[in-house]
Protein backbone atom coordinates (compact mmCIF):
# COMPACT_ATOMS: atom_id res chain seq x y z
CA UNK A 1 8.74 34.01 -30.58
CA UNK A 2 8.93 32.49 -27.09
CA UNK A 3 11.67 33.12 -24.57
CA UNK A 4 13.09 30.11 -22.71
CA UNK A 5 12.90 30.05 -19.16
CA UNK A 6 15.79 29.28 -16.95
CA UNK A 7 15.99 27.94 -13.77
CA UNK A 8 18.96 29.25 -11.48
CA UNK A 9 21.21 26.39 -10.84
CA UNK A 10 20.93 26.73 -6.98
CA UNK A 11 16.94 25.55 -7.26
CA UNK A 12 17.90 22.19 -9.50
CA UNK A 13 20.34 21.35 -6.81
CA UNK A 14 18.22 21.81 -3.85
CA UNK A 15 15.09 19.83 -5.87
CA UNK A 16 17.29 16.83 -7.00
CA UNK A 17 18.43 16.96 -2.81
CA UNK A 18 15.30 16.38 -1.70
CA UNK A 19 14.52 13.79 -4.16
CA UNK A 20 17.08 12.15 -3.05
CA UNK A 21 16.13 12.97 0.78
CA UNK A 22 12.35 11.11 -0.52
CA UNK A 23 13.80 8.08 -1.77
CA UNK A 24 15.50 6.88 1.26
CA UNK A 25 13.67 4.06 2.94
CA UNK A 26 12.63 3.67 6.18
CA UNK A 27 13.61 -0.42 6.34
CA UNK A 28 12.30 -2.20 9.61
CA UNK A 29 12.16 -6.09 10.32
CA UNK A 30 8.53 -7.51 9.82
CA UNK A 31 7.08 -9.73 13.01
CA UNK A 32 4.08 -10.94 10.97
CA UNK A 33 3.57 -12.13 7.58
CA UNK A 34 1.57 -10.24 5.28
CA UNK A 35 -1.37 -11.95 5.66
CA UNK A 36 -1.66 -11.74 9.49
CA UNK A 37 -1.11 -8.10 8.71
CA UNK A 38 -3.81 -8.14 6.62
CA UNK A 39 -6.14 -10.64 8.44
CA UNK A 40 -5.76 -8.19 11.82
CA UNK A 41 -6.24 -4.76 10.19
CA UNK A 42 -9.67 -6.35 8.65
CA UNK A 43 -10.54 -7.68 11.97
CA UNK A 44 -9.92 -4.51 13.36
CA UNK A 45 -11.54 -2.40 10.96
CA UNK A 46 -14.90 -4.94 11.19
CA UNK A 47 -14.79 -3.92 14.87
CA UNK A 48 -14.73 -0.31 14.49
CA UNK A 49 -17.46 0.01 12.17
CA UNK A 50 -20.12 -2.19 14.15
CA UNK A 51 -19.77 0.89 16.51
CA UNK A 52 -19.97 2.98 13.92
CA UNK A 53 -23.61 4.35 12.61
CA UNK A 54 -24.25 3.55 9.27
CA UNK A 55 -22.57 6.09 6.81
CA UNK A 56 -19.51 6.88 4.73
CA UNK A 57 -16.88 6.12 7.24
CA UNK A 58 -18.75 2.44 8.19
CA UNK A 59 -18.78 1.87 4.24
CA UNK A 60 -15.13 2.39 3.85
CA UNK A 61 -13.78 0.62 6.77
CA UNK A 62 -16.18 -2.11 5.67
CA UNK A 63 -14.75 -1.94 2.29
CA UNK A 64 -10.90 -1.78 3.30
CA UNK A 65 -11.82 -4.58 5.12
CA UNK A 66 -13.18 -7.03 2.40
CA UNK A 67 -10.21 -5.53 0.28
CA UNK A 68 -7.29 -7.21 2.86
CA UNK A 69 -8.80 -9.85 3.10
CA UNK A 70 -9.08 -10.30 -0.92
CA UNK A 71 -5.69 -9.16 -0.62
CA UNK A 72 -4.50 -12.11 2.14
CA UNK A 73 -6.02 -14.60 0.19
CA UNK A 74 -4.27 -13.86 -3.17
CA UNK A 75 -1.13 -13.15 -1.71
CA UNK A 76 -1.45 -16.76 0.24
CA UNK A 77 -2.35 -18.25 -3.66
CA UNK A 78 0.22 -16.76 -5.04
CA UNK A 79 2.50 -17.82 -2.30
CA UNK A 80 1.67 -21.17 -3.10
CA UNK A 81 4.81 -24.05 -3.90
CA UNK A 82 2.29 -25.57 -6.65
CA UNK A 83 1.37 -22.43 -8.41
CA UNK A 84 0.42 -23.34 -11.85
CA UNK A 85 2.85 -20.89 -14.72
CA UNK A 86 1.55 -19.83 -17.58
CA UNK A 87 1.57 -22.27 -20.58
CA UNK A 88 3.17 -25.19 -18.26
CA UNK A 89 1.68 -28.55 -17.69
């Protein structure tokens, strides 16, 4: 036989209050487009780890770096007026 549990009602309000605290967002006007976001944080990154000695940390700023700039370029495809749809001519 197993005994249900029950939560006192003051706890569900104070969770579903700071879910709703969470979901606000923080909405600020971008300068830059996405991809010179991306373009400078791989630039940046590049920098960094040539001063870094080869290891982890080099590895992963090397990789975040190749990843943006994957990223920029299929955001700028995408982005494209003449991108082809699915199953149109």
């Amino acid at each position: 036989m197993r005994r249900k549990l029950q939560v006192p009602s003051n706890r569900i309000i104070r969770e579903s209050a700071n879910v709703k605290m969470a979901a606000k967002r923080n909405r600020r006007k971008q300068t830059q487009s996405l991809q010179e976001r991306l373009a400078a944080f791989a630039e940046s990154a590049r920098e960094r780890a040539r001063s870094l000695p080869p290891g982890r940390e080099r590895e992963m700023l090397l990789r975040r770096a190749k990843q943006n700039e994957a990223t920029s370029n299929l955001t700028e495809w995408l982005s494209a007026p003449v991108f082809p749809r699915r199953g149109q001519s």
